[in-house]
Protein backbone atom coordinates (compact mmCIF):
# COMPACT_ATOMS: atom_id res chain seq x y z
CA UNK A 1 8.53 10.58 8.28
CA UNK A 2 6.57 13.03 10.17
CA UNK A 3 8.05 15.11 12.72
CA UNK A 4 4.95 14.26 14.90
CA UNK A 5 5.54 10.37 14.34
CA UNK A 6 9.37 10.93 14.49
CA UNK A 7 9.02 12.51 17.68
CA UNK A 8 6.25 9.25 18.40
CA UNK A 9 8.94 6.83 17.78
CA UNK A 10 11.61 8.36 19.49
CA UNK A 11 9.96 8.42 22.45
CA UNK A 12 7.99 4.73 22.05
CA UNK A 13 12.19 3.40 21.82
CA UNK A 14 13.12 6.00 25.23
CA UNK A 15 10.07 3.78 27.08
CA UNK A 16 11.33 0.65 26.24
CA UNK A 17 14.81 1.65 27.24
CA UNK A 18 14.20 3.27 30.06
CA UNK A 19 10.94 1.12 31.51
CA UNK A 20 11.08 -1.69 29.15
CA UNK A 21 7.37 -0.94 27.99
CA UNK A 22 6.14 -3.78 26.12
CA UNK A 23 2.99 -2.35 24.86
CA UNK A 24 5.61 0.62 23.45
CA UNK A 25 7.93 -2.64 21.77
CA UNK A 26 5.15 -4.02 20.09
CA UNK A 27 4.06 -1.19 18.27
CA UNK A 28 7.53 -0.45 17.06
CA UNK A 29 8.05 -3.79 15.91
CA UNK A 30 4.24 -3.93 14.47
CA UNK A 31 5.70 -0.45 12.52
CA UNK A 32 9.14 -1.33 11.46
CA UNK A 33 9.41 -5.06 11.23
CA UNK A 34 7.67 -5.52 7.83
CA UNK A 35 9.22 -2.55 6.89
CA UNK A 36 13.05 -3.85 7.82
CA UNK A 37 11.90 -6.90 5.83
CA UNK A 38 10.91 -5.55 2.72
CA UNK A 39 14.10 -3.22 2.83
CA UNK A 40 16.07 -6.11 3.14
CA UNK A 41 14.69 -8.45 0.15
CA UNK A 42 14.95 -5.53 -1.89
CA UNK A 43 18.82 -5.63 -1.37
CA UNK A 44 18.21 -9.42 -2.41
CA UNK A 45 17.76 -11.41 0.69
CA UNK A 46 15.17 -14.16 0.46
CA UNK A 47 11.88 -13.41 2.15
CA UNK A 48 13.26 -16.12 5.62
CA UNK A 49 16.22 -14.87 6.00
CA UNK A 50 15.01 -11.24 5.69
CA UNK A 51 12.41 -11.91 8.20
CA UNK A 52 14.46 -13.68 10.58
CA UNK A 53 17.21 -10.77 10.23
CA UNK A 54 14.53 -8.00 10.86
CA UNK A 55 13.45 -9.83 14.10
CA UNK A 56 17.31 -9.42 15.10
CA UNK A 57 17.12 -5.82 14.58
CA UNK A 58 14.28 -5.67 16.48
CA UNK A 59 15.48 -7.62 19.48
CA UNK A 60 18.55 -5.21 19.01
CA UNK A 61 16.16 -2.03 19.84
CA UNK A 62 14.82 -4.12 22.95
CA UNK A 63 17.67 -5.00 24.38
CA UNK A 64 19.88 -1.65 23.42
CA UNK A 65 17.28 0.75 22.84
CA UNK A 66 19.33 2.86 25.81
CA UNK A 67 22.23 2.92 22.73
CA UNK A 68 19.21 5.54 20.39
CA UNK A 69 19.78 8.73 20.65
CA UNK A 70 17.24 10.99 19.09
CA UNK A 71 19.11 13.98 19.05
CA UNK A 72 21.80 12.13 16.63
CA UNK A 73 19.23 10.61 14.24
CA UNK A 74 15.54 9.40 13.93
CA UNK A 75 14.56 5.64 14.99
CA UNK A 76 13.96 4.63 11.44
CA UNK A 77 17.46 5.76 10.81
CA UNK A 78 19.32 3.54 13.42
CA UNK A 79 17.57 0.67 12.87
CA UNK A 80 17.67 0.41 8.79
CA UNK A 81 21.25 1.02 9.75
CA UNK A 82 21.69 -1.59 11.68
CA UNK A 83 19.64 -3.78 9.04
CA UNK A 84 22.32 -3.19 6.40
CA UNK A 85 25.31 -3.95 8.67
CA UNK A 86 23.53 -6.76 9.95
CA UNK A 87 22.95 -8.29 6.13
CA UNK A 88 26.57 -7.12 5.34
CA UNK A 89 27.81 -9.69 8.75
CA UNK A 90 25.23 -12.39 7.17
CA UNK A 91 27.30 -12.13 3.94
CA UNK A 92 29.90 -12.45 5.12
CA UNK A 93 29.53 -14.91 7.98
CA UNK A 94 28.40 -17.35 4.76
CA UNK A 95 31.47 -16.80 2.88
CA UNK A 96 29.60 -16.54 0.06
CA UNK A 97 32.29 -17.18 -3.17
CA UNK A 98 30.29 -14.71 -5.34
CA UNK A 99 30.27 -11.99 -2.22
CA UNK A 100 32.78 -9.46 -3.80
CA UNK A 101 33.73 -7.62 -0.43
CA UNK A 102 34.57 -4.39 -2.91
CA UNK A 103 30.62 -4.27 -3.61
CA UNK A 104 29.33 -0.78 -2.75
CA UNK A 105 26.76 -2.17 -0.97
CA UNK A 106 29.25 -3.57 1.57
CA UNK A 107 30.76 -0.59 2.06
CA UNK A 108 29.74 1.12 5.11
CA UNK A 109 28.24 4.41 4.11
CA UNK A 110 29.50 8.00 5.28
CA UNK A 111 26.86 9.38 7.70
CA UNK A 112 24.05 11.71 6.09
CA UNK A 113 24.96 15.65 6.77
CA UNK A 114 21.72 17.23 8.62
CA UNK A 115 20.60 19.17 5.73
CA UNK A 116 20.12 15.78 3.43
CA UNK A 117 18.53 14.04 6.51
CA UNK A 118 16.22 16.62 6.74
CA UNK A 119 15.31 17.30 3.02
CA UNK A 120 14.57 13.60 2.60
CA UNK A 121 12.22 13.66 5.25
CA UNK A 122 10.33 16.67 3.93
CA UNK A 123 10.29 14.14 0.73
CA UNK A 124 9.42 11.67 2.85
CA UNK A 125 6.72 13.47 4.36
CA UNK A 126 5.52 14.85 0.41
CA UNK A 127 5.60 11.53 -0.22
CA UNK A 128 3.10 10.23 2.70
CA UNK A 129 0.88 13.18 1.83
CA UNK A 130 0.23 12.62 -1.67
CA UNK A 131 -0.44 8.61 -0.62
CA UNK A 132 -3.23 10.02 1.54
CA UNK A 133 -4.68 11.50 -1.36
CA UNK A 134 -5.32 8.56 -2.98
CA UNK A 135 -8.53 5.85 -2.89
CA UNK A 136 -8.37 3.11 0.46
CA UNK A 137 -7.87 0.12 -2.24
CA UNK A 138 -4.90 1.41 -3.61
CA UNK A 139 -3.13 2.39 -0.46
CA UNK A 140 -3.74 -0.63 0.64
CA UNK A 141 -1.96 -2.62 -2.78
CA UNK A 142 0.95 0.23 -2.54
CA UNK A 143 1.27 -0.60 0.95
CA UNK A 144 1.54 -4.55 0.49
CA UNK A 145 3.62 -3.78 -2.68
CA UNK A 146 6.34 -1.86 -1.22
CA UNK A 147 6.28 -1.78 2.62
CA UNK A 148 5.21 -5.22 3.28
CA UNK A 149 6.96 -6.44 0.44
CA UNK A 150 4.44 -9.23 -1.14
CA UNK A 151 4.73 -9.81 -5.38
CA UNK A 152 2.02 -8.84 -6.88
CA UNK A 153 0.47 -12.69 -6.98
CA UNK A 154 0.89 -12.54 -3.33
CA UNK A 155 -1.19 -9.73 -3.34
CA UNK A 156 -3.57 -11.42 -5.13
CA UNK A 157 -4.02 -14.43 -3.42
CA UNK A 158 -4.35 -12.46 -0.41
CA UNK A 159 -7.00 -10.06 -1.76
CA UNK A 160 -8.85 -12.03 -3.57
CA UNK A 161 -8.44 -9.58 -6.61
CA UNK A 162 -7.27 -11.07 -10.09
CA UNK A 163 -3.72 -10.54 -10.97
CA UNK A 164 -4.11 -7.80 -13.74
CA UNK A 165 -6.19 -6.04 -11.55
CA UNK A 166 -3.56 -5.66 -8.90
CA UNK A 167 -1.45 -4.75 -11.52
CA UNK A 168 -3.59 -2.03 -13.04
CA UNK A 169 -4.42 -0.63 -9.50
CA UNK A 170 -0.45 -0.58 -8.27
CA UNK A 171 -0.13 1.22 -11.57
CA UNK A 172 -2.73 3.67 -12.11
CA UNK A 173 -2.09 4.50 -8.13
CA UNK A 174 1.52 5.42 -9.23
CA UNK A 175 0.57 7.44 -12.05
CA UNK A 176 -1.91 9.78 -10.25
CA UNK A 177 1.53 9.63 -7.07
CA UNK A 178 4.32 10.84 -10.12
CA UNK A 179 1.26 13.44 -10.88
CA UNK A 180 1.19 14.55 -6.79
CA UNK A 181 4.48 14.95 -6.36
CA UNK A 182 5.34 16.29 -9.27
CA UNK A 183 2.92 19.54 -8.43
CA UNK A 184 4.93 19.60 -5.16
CA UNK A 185 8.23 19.74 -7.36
CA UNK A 186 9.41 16.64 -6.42
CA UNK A 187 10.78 14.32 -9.37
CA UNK A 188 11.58 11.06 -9.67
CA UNK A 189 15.23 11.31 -9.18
């Protein structure tokens, strides 16, 4: 993320803490909502719950937004980490039989040291730039694709476009991104 719309966030979250600014809540949730939901069917939630469970996380930043402190981590950071506890409480709340409570992915993870924080979001921010680069149609099916999380016969049915067109676009649009990045020397690792 941006500096610029790190620094945005931060201080959309310090107006709803500190005057309880709607119009400041909406556009965080508008912003991080689908973007909480997609992160959380990737981990394998179905697409309700993960909604639902996103729309805790963001009642979480309106009612303890005063808890954010921007000096100890961006917004994005706090609330995908509340996201992933939250799911891990779900889990277990269900008492799932198959939930093996040694999984990694319940595991709390150790805090990111500054220097990784901040080289991610330079990737991060590589990342957003070489996006820009490419044509409106394709941002639009990468953006669908991977931050609103829709299948590619979602995105479809929503665009009108055939299937294997979707699927050429998503595809060609990640070829000339793995072509961006890698003349900024990022890789896909």
């Amino acid at each position: 993320m941006e500096m610029d719309a790190r620094r945005h966030y931060a201080d959309l979250a310090v107006a709803v803490a500190t005057r309880r600014d709607r119009n400041a809540f909406v556009e965080l949730f508008d912003f991080f909502a689908p973007r909480i939901k997609s992160f959380l069917m990737r981990q394998g939630m179905p697409g309700g719950e993960a909604e639902e469970l996103a729309q805790e996380v963001m009642i979480v930043l309106w009612q303890k937004a005063d808890l954010y402190d921007p000096a100890k981590s961006s917004l994005s950071t706090w609330l995908f980490r509340i996201a992933r506890n939250r799911r891990i409480d779900a889990a277990r709340r269900k008492r799932d039989p198959d939930l093996d409570h040694r999984d990694p992915l319940l595991i709390p993870s150790a805090p990111m040291a500054a220097d990784e924080m901040l080289d991610m979001e330079d990737k991060e921010r590589l990342v957003r730039e070489a996006i820009e680069t490419l044509p409106e149609e394709q941002v639009d099916l990468i953006r669908r694709a991977f931050f609103l999380g829709q299948s590619h016969s979602e995105i479809a049915d929503d665009t009108g476009l055939p299937l294997g067109t979707v699927k050429s676009r998503i595809r060609l649009a990640f070829g000339k991104l793995r072509k961006a990045l890698d003349s900024r020397g990022i890789s896909e690792a």
